[in-house]
Protein backbone atom coordinates (compact mmCIF):
# COMPACT_ATOMS: atom_id res chain seq x y z
CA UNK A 1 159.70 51.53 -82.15
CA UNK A 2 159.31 50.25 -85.57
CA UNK A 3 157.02 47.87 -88.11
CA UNK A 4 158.49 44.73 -87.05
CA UNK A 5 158.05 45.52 -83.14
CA UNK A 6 154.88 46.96 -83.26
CA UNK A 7 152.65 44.78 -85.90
CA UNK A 8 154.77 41.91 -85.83
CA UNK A 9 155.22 41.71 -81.77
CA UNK A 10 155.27 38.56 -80.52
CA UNK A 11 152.30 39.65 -78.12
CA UNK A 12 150.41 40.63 -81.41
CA UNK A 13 151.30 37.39 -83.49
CA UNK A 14 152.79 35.14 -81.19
CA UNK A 15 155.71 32.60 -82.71
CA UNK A 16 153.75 29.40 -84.03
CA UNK A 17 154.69 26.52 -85.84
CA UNK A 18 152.86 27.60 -89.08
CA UNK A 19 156.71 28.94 -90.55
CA UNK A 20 158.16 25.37 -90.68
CA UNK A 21 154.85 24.28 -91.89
CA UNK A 22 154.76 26.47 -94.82
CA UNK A 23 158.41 26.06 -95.48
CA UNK A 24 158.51 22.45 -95.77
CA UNK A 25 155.38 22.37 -98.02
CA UNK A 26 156.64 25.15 -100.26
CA UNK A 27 160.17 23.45 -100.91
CA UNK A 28 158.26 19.60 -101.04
CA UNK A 29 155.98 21.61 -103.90
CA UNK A 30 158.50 23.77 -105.85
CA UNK A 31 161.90 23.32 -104.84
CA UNK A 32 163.73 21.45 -107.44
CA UNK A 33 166.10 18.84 -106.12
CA UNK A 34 169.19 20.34 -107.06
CA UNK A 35 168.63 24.15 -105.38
CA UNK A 36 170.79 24.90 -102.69
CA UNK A 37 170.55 28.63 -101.94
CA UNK A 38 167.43 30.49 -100.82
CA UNK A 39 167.19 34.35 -100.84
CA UNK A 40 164.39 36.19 -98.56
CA UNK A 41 163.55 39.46 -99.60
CA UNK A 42 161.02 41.13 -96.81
CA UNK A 43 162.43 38.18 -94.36
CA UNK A 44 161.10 40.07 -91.02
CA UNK A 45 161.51 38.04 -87.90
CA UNK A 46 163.36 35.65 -89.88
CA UNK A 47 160.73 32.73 -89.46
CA UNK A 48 161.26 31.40 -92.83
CA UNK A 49 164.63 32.38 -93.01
CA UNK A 50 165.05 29.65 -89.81
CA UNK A 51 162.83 27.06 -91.53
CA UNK A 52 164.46 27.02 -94.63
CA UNK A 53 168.08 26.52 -92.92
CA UNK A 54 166.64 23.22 -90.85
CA UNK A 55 165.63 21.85 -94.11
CA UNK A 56 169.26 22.10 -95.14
CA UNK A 57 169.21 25.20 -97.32
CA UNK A 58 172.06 27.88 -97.46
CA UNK A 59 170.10 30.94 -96.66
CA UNK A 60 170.06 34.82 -96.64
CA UNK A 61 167.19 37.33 -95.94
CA UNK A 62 166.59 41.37 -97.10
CA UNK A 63 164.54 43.75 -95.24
CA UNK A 64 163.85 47.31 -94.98
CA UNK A 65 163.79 47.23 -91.18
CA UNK A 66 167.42 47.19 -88.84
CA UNK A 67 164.99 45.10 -86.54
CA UNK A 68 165.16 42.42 -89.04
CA UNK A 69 168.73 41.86 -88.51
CA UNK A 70 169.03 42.19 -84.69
CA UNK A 71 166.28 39.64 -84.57
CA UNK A 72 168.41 36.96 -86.58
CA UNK A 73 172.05 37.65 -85.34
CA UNK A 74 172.74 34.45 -86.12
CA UNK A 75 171.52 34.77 -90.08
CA UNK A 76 172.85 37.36 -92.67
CA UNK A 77 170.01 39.82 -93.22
CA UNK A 78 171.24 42.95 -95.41
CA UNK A 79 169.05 46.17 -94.96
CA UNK A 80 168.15 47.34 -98.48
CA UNK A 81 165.00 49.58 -99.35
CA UNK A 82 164.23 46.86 -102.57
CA UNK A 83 161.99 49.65 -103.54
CA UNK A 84 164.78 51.63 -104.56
CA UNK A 85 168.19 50.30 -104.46
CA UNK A 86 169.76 47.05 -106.22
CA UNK A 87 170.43 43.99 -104.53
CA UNK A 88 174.19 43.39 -102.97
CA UNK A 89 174.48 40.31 -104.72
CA UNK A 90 176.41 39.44 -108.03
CA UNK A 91 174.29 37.85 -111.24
CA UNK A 92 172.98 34.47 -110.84
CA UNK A 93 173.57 34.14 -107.64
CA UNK A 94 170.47 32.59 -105.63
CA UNK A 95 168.47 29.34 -106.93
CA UNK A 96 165.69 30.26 -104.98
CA UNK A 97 163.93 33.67 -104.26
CA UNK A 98 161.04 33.86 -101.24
CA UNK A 99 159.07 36.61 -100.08
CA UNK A 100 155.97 36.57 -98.51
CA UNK A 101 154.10 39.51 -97.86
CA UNK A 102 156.24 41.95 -99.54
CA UNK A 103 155.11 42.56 -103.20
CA UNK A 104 152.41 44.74 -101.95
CA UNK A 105 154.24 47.14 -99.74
CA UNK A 106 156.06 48.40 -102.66
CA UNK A 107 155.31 51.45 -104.56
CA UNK A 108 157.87 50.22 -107.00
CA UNK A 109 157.77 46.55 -107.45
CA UNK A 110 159.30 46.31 -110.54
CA UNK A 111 162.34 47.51 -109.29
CA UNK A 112 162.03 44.27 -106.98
CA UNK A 113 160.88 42.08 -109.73
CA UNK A 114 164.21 43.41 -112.24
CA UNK A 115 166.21 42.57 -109.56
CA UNK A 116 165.14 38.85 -108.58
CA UNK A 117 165.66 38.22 -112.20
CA UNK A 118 169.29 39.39 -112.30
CA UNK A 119 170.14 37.46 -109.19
CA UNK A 120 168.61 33.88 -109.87
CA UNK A 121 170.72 31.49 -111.79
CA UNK A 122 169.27 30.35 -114.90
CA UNK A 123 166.30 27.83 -114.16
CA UNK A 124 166.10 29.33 -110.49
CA UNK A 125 162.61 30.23 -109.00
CA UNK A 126 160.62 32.78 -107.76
CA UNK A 127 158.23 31.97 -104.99
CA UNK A 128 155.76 34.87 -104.03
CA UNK A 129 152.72 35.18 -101.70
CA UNK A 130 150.94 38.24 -101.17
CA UNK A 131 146.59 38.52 -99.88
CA UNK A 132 144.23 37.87 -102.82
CA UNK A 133 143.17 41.35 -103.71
CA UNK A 134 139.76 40.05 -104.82
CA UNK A 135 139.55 38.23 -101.60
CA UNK A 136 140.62 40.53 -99.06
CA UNK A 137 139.88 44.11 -100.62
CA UNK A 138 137.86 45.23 -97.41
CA UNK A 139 140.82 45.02 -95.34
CA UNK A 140 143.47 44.87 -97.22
CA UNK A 141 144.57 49.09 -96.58
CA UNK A 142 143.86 47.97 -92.38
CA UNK A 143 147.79 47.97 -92.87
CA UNK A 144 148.67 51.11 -93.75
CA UNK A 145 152.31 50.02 -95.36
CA UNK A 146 149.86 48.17 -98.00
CA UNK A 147 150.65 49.97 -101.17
CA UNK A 148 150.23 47.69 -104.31
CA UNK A 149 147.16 45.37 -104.18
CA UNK A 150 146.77 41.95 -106.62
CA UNK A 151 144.85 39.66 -108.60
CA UNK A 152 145.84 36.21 -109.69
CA UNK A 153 145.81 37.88 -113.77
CA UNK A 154 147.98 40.80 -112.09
CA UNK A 155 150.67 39.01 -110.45
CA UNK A 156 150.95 36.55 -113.22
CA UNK A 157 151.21 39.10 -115.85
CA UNK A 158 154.07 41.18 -113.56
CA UNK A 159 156.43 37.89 -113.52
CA UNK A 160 155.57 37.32 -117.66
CA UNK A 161 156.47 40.95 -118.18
CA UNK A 162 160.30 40.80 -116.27
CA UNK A 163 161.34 37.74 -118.45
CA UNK A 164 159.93 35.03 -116.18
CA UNK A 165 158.67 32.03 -117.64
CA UNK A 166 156.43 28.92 -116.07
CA UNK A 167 154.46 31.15 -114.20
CA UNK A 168 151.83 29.72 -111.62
CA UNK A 169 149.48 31.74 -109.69
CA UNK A 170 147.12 30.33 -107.10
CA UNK A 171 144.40 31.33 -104.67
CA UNK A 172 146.42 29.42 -101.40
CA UNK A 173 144.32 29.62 -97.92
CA UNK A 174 146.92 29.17 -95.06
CA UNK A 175 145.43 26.34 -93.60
CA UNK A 176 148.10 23.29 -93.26
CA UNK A 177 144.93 20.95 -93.24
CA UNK A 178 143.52 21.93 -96.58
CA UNK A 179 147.14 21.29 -98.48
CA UNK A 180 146.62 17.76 -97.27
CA UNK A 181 142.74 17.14 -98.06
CA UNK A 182 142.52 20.12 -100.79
CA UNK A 183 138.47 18.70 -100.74
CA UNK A 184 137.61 20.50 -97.45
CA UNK A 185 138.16 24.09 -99.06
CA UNK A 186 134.88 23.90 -99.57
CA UNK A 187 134.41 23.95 -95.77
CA UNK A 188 136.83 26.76 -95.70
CA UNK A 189 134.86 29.01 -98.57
CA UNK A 190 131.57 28.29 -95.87
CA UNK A 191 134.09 29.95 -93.25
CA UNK A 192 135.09 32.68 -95.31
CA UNK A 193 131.51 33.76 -95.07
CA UNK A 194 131.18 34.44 -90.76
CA UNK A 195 132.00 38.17 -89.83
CA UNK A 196 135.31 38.67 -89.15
CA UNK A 197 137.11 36.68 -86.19
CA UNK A 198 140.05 35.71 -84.05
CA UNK A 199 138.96 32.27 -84.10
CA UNK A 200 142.19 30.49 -86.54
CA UNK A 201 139.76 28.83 -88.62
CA UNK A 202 137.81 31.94 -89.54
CA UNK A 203 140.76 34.20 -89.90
CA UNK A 204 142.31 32.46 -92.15
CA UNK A 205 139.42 31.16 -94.53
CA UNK A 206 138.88 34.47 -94.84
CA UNK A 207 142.59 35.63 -95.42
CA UNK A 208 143.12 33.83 -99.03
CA UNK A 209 146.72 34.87 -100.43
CA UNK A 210 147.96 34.26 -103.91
CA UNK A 211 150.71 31.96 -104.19
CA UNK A 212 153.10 31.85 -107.37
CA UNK A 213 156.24 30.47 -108.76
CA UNK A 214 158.17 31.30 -111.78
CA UNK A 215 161.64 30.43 -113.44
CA UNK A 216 164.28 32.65 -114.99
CA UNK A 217 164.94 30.96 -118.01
CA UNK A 218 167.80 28.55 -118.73
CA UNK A 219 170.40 30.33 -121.13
């Protein structure tokens, strides 16, 4: 039994309507109007993968785990350790690239971060989320597959260093509620405060990710 069926059970995190949530906001927010194509490195149970099709998007997901793919038959996932190996895709050949929750499971991520680059087309963008180091640095090694932690100044300088150029990196609490009325995060930094919970509300005040974008520069 691997990651995917074991941490990401459905009995441990149940399916939820958060995905189509987050997917919609993210491509209302940095999706340029003319992108078509959407890559998902670290695409799991293909939840965004899913999303991102309803909204109209061509899509295509990479993950280390066979799991991945026999849970999205119906999507092409390739199995690739992006640690290690290249992508299977010619140059320029994504607008967008997504992962969330992958940079820090990598004990190489500049192998993933040379890679994006070659395969977005010139002005495509990079869109990654991965926990607040300074946030969540208590529990942040609770998953032992953790590897790489980061700061906002860390994951903006990684995307300035591979080429990448507009960078944006925010502290991004995954609350649907506060990306609508961004004035209650003060309620939410309150939250962040109680000992550690199942309640939503707790959990995820307390569970601040970093959210960036990026573009590969237009030749």
């Amino acid at each position: 039994m691997g990651y995917l069926r074991v941490v990401y059970s459905e009995k441990q995190r149940p399916y939820t309507s958060y995905p189509g949530k987050l997917c919609k906001y993210i491509a209302d927010n940095y999706f340029s109007g003319g992108y078509k194509t959407v890559l998902d490195i670290g695409c799991g149970r293909g939840e965004h993968l899913r999303e991102f099709q309803k909204l109209g998007y061509q899509v295509r997901g990479i993950d280390l785990s066979k799991e991945a793919r026999e849970l999205s038959i119906d999507i092409e996932v390739d199995v690739i350790d992006i640690d290690q190996e290249r992508l299977p895709y010619e140059d320029s050949s994504f607008d967008i690239v997504f992962s969330k929750s992958l940079i820090e499971h990598l004990n190489n991520p500049e192998n993933l971060m040379t890679e994006v680059y070659r395969v977005l087309r010139p002005g495509g963008r990079l869109i990654t989320m991965t926990p607040d180091w300074e946030s969540v640095y208590r529990t942040f090694y609770e998953d032992y597959t953790h590897k790489t932690p980061f700061t906002k100044e860390s994951l903006r300088d990684i995307h300035h260093i591979f080429g990448f150029t507009k960078v944006e990196v925010k502290k991004f609490r995954q609350l649907p509620l506060l990306w609508k009325y961004p004035w209650l995060s003060i309620f939410s930094r309150v939250l962040s405060c109680f000992p550690k919970s199942d309640i939503k509300l707790i959990k995820f005040s307390k569970e601040v990710m970093l959210l960036s974008w990026a573009e590969k520069e237009t030749q």
